[in-house]
PDB file of N, CA and C in Angstrom:
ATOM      1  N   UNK A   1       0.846  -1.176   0.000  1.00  0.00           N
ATOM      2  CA  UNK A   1       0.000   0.000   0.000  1.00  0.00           C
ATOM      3  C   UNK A   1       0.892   1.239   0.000  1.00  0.00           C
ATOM      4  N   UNK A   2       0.583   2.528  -1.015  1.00  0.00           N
ATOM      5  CA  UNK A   2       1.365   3.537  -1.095  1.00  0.00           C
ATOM      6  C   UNK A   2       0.763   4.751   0.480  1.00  0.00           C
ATOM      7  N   UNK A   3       1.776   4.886   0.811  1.00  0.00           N
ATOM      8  CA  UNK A   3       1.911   5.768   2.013  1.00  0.00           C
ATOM      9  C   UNK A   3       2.646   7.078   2.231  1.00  0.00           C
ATOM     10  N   UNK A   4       2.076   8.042   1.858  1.00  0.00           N
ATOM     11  CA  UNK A   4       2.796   9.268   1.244  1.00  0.00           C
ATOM     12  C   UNK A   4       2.347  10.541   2.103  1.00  0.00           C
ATOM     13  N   UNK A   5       3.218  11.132   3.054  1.00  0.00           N
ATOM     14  CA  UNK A   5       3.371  12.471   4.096  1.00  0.00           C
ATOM     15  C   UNK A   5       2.240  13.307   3.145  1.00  0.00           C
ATOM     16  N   UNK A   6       1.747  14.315   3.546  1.00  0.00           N
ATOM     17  CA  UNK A   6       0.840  15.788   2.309  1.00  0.00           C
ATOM     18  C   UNK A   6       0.942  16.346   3.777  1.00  0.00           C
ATOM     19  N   UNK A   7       1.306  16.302   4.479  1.00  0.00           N
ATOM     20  CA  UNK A   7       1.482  17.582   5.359  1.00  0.00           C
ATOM     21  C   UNK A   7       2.676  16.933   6.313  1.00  0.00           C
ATOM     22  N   UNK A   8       3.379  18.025   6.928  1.00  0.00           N
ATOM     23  CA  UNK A   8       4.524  17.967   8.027  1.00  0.00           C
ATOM     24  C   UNK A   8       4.612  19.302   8.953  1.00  0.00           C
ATOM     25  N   UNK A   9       4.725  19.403   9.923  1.00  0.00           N
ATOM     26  CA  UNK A   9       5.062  20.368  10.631  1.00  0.00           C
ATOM     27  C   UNK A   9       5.847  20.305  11.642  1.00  0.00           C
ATOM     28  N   UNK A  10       7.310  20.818  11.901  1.00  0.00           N
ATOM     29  CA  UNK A  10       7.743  20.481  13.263  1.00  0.00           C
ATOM     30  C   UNK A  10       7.151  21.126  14.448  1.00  0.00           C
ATOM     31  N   UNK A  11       7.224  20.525  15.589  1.00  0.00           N
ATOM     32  CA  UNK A  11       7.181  21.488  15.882  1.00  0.00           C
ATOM     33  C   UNK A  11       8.508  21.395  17.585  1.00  0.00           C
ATOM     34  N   UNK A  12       8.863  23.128  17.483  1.00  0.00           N
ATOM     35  CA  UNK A  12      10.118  23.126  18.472  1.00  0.00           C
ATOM     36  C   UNK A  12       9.957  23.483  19.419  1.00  0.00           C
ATOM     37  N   UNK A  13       8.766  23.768  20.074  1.00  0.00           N
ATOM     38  CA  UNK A  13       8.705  24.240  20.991  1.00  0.00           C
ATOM     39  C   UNK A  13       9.306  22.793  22.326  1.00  0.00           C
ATOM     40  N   UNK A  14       9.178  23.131  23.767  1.00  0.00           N
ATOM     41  CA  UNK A  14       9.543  22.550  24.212  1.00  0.00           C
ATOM     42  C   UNK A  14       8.339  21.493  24.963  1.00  0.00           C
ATOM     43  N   UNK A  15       8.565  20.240  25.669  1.00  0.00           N
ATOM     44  CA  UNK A  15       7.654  19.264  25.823  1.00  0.00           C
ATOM     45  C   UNK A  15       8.450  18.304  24.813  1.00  0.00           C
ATOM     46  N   UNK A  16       7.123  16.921  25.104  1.00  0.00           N
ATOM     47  CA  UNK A  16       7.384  15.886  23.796  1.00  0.00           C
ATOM     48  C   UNK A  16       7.214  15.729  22.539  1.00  0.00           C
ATOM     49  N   UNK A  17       5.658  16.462  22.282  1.00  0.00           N
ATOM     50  CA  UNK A  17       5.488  16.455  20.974  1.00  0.00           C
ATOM     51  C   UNK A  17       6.704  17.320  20.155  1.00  0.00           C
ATOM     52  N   UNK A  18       6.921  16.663  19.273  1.00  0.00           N
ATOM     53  CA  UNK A  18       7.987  16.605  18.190  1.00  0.00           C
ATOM     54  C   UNK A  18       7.193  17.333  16.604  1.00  0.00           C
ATOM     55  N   UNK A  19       6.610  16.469  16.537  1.00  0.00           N
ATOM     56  CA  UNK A  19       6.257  17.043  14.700  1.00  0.00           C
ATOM     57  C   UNK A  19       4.441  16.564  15.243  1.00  0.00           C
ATOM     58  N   UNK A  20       3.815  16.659  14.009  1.00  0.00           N
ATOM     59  CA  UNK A  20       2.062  16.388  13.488  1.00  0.00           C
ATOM     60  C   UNK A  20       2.832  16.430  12.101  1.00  0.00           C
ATOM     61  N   UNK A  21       1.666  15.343  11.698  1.00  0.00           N
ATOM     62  CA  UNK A  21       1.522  15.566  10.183  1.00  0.00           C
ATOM     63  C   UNK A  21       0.239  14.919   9.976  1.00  0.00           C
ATOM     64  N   UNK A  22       0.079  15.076   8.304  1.00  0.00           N
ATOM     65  CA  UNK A  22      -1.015  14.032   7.610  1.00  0.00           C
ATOM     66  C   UNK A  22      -0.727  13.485   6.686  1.00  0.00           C
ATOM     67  N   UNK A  23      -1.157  12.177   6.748  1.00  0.00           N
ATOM     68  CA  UNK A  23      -0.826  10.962   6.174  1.00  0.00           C
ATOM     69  C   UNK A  23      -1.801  10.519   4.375  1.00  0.00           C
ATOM     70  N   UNK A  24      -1.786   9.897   3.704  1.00  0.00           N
ATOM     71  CA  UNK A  24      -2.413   9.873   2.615  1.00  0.00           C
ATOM     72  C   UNK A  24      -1.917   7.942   2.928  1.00  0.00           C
ATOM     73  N   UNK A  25      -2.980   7.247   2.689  1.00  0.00           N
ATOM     74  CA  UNK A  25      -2.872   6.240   2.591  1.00  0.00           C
ATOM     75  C   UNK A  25      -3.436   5.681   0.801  1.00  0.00           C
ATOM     76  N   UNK A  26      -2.616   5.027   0.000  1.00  0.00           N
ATOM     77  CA  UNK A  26      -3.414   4.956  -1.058  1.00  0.00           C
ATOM     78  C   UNK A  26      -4.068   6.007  -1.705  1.00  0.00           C
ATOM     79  N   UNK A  27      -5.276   6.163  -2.285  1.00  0.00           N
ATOM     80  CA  UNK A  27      -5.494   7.265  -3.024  1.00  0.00           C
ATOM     81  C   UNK A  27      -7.133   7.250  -2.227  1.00  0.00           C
ATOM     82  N   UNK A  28      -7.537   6.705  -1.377  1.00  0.00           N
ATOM     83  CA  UNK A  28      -8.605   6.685  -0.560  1.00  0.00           C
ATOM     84  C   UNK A  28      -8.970   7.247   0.926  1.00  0.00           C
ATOM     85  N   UNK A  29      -7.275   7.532   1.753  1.00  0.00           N
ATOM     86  CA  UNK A  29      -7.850   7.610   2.922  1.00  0.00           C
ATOM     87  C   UNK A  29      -6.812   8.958   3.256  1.00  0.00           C
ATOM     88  N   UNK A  30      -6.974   9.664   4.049  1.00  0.00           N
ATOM     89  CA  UNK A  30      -6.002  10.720   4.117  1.00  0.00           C
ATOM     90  C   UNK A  30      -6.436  10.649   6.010  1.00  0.00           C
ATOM     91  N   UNK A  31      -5.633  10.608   7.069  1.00  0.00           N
ATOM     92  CA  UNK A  31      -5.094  10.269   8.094  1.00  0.00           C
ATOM     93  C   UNK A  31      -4.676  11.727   8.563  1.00  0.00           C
ATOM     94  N   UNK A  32      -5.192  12.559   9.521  1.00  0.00           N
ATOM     95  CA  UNK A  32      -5.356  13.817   9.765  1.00  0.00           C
ATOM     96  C   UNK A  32      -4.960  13.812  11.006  1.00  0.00           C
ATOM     97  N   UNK A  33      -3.476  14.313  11.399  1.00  0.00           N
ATOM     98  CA  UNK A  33      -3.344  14.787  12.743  1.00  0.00           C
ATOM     99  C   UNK A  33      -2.677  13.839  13.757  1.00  0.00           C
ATOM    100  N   UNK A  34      -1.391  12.841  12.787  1.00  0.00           N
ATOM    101  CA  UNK A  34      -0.766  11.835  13.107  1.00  0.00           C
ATOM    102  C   UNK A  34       0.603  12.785  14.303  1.00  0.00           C
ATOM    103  N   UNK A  35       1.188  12.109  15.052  1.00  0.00           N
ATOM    104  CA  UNK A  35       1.908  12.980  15.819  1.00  0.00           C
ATOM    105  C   UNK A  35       3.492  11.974  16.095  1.00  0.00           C
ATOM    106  N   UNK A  36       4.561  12.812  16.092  1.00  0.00           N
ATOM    107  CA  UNK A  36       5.407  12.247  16.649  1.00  0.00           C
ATOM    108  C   UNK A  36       5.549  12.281  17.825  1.00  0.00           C
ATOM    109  N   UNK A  37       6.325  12.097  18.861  1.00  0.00           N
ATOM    110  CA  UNK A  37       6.015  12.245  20.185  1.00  0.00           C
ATOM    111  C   UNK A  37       7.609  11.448  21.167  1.00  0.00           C
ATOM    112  N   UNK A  38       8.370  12.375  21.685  1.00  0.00           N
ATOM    113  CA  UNK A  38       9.696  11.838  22.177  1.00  0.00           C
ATOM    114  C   UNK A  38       9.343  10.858  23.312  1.00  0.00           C
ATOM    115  N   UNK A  39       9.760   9.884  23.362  1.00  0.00           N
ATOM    116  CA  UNK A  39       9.242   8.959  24.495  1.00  0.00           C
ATOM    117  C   UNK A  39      10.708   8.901  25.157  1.00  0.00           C
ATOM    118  N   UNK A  40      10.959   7.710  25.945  1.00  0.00           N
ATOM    119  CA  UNK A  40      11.895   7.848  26.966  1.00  0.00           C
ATOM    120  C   UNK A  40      12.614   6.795  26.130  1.00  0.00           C
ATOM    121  N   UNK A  41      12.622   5.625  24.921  1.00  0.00           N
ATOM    122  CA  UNK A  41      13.053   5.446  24.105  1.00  0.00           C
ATOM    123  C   UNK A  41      13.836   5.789  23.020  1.00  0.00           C
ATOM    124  N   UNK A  42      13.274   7.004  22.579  1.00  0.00           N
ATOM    125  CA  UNK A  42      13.269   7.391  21.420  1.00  0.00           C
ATOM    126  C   UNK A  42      11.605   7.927  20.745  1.00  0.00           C
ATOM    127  N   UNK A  43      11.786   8.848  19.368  1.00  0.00           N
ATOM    128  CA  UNK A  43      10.492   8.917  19.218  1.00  0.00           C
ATOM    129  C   UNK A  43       9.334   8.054  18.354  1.00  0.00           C
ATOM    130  N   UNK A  44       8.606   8.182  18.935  1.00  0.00           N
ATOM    131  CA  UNK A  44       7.741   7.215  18.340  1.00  0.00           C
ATOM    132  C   UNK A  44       6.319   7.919  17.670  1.00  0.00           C
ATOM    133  N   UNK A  45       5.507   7.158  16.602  1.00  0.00           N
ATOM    134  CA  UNK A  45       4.357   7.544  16.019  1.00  0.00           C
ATOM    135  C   UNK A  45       3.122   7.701  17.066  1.00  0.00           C
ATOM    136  N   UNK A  46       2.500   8.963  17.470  1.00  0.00           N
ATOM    137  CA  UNK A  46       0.921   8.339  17.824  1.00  0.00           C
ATOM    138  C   UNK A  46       0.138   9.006  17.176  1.00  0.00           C
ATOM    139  N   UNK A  47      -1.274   8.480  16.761  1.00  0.00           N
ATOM    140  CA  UNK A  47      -2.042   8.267  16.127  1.00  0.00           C
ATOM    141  C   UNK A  47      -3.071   9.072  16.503  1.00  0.00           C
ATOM    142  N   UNK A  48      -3.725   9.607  15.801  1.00  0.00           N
ATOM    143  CA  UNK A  48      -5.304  10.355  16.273  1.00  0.00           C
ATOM    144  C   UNK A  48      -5.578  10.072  17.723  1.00  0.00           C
ATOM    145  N   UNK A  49      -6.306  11.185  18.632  1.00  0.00           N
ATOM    146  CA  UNK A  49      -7.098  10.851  19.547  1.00  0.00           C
ATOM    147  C   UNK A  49      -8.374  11.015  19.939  1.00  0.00           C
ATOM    148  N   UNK A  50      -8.787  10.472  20.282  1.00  0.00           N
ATOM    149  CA  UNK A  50     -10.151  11.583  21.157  1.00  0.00           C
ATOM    150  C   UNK A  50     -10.525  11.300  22.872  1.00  0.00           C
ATOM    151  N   UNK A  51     -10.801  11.932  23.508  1.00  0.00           N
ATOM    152  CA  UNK A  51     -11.159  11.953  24.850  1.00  0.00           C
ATOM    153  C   UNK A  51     -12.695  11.863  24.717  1.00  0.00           C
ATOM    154  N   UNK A  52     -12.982  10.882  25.895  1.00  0.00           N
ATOM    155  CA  UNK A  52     -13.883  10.210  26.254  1.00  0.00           C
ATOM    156  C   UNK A  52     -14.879  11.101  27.726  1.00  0.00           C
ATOM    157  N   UNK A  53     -16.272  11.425  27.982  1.00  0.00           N
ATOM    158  CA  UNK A  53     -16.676  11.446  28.691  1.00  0.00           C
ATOM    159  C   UNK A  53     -15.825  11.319  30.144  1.00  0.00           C
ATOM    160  N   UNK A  54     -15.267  10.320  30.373  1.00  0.00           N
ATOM    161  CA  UNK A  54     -14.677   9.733  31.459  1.00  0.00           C
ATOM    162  C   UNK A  54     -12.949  10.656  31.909  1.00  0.00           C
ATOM    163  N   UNK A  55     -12.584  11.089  30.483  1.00  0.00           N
ATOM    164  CA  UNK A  55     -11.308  11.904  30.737  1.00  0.00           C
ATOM    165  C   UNK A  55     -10.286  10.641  30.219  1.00  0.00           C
ATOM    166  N   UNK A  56     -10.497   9.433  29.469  1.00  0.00           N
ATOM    167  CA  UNK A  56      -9.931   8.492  28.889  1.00  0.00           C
ATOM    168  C   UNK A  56      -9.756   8.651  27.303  1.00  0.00           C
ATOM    169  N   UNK A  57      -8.404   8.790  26.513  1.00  0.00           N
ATOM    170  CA  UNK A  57      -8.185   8.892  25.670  1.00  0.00           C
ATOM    171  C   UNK A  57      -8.036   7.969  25.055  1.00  0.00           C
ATOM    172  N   UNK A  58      -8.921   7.923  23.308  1.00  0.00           N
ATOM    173  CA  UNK A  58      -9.033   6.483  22.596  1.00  0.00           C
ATOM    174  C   UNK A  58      -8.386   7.069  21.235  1.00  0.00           C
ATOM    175  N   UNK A  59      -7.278   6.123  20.439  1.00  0.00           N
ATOM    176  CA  UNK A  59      -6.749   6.069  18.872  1.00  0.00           C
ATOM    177  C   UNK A  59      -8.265   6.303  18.517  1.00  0.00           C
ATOM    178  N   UNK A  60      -8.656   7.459  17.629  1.00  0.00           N
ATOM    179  CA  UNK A  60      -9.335   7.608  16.608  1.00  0.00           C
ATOM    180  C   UNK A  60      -9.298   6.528  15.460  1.00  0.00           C
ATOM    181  N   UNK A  61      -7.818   6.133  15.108  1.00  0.00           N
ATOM    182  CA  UNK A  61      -7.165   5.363  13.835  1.00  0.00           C
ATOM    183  C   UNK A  61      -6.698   4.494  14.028  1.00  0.00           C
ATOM    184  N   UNK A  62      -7.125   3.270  13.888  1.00  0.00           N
ATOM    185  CA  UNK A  62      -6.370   2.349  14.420  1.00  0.00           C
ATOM    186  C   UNK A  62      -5.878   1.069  13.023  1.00  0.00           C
ATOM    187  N   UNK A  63      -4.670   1.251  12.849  1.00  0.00           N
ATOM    188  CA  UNK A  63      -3.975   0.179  11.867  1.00  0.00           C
ATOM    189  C   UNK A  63      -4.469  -1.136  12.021  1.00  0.00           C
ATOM    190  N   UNK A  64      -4.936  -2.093  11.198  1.00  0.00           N
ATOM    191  CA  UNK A  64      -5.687  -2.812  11.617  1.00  0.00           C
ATOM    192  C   UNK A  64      -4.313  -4.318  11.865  1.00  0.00           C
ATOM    193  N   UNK A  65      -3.001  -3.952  11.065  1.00  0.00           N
ATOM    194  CA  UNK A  65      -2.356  -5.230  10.848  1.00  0.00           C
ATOM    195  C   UNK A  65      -1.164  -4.616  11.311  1.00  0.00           C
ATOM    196  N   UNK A  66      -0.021  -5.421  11.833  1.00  0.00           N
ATOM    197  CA  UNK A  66       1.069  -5.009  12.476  1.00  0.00           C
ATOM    198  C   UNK A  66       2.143  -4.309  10.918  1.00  0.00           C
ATOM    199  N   UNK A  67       1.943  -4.671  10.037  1.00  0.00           N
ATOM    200  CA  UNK A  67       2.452  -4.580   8.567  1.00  0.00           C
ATOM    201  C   UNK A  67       2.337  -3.216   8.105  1.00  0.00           C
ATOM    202  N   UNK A  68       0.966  -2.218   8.454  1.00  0.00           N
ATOM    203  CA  UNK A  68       0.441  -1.153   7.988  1.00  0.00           C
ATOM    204  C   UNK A  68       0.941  -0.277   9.086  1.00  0.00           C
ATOM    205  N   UNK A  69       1.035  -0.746  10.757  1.00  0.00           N
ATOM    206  CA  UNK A  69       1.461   0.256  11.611  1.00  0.00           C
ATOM    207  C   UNK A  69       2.881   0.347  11.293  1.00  0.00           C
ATOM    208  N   UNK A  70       3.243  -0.832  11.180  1.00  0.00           N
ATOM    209  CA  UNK A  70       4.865  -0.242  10.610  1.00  0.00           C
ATOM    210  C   UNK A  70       5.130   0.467   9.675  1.00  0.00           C
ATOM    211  N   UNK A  71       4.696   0.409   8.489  1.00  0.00           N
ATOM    212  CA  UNK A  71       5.016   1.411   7.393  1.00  0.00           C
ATOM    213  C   UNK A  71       4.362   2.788   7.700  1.00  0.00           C
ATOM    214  N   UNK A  72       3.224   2.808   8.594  1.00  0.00           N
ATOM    215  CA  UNK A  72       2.966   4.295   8.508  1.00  0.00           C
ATOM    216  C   UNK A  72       4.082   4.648   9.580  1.00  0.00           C
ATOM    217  N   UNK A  73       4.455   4.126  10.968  1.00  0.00           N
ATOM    218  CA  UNK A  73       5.556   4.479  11.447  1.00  0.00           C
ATOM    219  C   UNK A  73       6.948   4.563  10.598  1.00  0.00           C
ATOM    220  N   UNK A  74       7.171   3.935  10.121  1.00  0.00           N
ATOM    221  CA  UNK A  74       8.433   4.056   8.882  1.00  0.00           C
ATOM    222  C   UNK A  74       8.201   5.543   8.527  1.00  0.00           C
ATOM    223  N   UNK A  75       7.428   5.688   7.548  1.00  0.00           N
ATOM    224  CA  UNK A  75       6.933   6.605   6.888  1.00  0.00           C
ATOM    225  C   UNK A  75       7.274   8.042   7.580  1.00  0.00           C
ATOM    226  N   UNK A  76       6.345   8.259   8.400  1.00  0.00           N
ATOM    227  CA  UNK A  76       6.751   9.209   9.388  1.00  0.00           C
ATOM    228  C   UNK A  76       7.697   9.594  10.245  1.00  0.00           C
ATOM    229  N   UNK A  77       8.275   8.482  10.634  1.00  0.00           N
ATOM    230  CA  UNK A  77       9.858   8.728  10.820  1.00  0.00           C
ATOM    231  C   UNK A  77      10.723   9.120  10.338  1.00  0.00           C
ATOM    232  N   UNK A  78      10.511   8.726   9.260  1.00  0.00           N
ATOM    233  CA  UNK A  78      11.741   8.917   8.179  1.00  0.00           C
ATOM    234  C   UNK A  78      11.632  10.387   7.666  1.00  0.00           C
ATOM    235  N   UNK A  79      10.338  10.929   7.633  1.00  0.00           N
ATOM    236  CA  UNK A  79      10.067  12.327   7.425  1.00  0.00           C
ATOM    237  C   UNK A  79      10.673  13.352   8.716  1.00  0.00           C
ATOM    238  N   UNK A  80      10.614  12.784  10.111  1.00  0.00           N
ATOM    239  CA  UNK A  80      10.976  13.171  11.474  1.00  0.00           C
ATOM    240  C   UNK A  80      12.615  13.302  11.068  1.00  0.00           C
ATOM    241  N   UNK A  81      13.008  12.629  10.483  1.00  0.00           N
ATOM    242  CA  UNK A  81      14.558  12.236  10.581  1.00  0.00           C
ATOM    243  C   UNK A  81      15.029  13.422   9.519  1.00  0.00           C
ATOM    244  N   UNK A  82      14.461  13.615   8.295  1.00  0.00           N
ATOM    245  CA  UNK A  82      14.852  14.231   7.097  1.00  0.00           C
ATOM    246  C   UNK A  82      14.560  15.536   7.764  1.00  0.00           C
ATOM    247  N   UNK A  83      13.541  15.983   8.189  1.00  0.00           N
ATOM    248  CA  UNK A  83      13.327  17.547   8.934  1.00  0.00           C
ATOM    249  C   UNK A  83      14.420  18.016   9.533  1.00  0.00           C
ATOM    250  N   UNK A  84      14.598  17.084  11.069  1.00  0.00           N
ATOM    251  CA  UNK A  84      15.862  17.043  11.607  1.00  0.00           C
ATOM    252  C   UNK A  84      16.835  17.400  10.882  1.00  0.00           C
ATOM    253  N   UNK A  85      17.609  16.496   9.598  1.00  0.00           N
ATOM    254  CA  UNK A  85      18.934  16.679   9.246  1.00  0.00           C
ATOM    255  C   UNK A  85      18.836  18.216   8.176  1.00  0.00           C
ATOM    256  N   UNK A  86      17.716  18.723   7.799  1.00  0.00           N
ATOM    257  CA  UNK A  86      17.262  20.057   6.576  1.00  0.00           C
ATOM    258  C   UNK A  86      17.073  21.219   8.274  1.00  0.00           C
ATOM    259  N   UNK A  87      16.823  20.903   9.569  1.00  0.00           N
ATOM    260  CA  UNK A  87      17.365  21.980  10.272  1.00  0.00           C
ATOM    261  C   UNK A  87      18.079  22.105  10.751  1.00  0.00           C
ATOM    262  N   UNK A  88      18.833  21.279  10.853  1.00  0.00           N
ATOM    263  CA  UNK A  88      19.997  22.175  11.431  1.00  0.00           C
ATOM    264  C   UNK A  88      21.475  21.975  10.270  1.00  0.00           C
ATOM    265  N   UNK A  89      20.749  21.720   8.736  1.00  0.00           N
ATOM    266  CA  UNK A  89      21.544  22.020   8.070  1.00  0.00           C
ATOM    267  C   UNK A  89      21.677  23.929   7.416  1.00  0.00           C
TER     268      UNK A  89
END
């Protein structure tokens, strides 16, 4: 399946969040408001949210196969990584 960035934004302020973007899956689904996010790892992809009545936050988007979360994580990383090396070039 083709998986192609149409939006990026870093962002620098300080905290975890790292970048947002939007995603284009195929020529059918466009994925609005994907986030990078520095963990205590390294950074990692998260995915749409929404808050719940209760104050419990649920993935809006959820990859249905371990195959598709990886490439959209690929994907977006690799865009995280290229930003990175175009600022502080």
């Amino acid at each position: 399946m083709d998986v192609a960035i149409t939006r990026f934004v870093r962002h620098d302020g300080g905290g975890a969040l790292k970048a947002f973007c939007d995603v284009l899956v195929g020529e059918h689904l466009l994925i609005k408001g994907i986030r990078v996010v520095e963990g205590r790892l390294g950074p990692f992809v998260s995915m749409p949210r929404q808050q719940n009545k209760d104050g419990r936050w649920f993935d809006s988007v959820v990859p249905m196969t371990k195959g598709m979360k990886a490439e959209l994580s690929r994907v977006v990383l690799d865009a995280y990584r290229n930003s990175e090396v175009a600022a502080t070039s």
